[in-house]
Protein backbone atom coordinates (compact mmCIF):
# COMPACT_ATOMS: atom_id res chain seq x y z
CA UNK A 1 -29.76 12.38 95.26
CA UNK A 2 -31.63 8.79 94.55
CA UNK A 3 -34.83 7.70 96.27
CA UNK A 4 -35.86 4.29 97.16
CA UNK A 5 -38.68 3.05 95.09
CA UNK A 6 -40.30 -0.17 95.46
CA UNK A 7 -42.24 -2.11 92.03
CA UNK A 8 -44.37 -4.64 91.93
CA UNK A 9 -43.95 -6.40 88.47
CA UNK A 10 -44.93 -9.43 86.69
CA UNK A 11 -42.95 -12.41 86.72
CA UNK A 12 -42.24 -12.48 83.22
CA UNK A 13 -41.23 -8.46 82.81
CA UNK A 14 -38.64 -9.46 85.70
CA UNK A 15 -37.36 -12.29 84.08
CA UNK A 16 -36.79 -9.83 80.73
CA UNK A 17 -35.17 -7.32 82.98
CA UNK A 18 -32.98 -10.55 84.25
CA UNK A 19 -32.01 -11.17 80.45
CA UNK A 20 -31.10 -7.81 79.02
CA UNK A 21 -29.37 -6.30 81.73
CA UNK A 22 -26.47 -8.93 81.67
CA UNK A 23 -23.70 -7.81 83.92
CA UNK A 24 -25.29 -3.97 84.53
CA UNK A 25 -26.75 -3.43 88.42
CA UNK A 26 -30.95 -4.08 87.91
CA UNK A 27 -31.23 -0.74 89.56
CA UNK A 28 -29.18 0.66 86.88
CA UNK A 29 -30.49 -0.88 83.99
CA UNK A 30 -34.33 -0.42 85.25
CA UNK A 31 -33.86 3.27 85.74
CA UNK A 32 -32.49 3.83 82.11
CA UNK A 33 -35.18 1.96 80.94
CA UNK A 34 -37.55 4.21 82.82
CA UNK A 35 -36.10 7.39 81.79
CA UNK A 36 -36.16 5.99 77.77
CA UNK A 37 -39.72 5.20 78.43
CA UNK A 38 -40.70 8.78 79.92
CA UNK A 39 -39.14 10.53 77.35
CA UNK A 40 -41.13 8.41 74.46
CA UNK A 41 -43.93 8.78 76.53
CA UNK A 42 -43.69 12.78 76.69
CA UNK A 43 -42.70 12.91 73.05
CA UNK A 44 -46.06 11.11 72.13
CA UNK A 45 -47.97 13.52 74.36
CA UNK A 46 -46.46 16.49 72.76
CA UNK A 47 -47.91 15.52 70.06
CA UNK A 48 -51.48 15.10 70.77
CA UNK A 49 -51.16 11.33 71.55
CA UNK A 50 -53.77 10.18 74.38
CA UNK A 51 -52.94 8.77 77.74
CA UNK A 52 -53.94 4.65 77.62
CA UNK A 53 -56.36 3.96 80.36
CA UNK A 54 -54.97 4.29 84.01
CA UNK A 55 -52.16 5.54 83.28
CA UNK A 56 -51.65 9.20 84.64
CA UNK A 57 -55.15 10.23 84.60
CA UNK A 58 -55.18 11.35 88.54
CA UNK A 59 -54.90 15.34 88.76
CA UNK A 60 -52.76 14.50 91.57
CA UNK A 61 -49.92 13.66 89.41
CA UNK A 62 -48.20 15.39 87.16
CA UNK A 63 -44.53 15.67 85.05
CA UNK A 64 -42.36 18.38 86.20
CA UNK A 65 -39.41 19.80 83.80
CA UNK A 66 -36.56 20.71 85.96
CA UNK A 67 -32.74 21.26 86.11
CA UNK A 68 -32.49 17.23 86.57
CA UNK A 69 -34.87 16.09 83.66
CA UNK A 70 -38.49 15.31 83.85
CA UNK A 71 -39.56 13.98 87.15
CA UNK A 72 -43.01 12.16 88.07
CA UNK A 73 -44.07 13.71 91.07
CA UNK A 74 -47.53 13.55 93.36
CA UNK A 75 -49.36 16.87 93.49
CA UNK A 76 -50.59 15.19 97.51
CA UNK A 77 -48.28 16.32 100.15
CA UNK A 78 -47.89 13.90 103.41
């Protein structure tokens, strides 16, 4: 099951996006590029890496390994 997730980017990352993905759907192409940027991200963790400022430092968030991969998801409930 997908979930709609709106991103504010720069102007410049879009237009990169706009390059590489050539004929690929931009929701395609920017969720592989997510998912090969969590896993180097995890893999740098793992091994005693630090998180860069303002990036994932909120105890209410927190990586989840499940039967569908590794999932971002908010500790907050709505």
């Amino acid at each position: 099951m997908k979930t709609c997730m709106a991103v504010t980017v720069e102007r410049s990352l879009f237009n990169m996006i706009e390059q590489l993905r050539g004929r690929e759907k931009r929701s395609t192409f920017v969720e592989h590029l997510l998912r090969l940027g969590l896993e180097v991200y995890q893999m740098q963790m793992s091994e005693g890496g630090e998180v860069p400022n303002g990036l994932l430092t909120s105890p209410n968030h927190c990586m989840i390994k499940g039967r569908r991969g590794t999932q971002m998801r908010s500790r907050l409930r709505k």
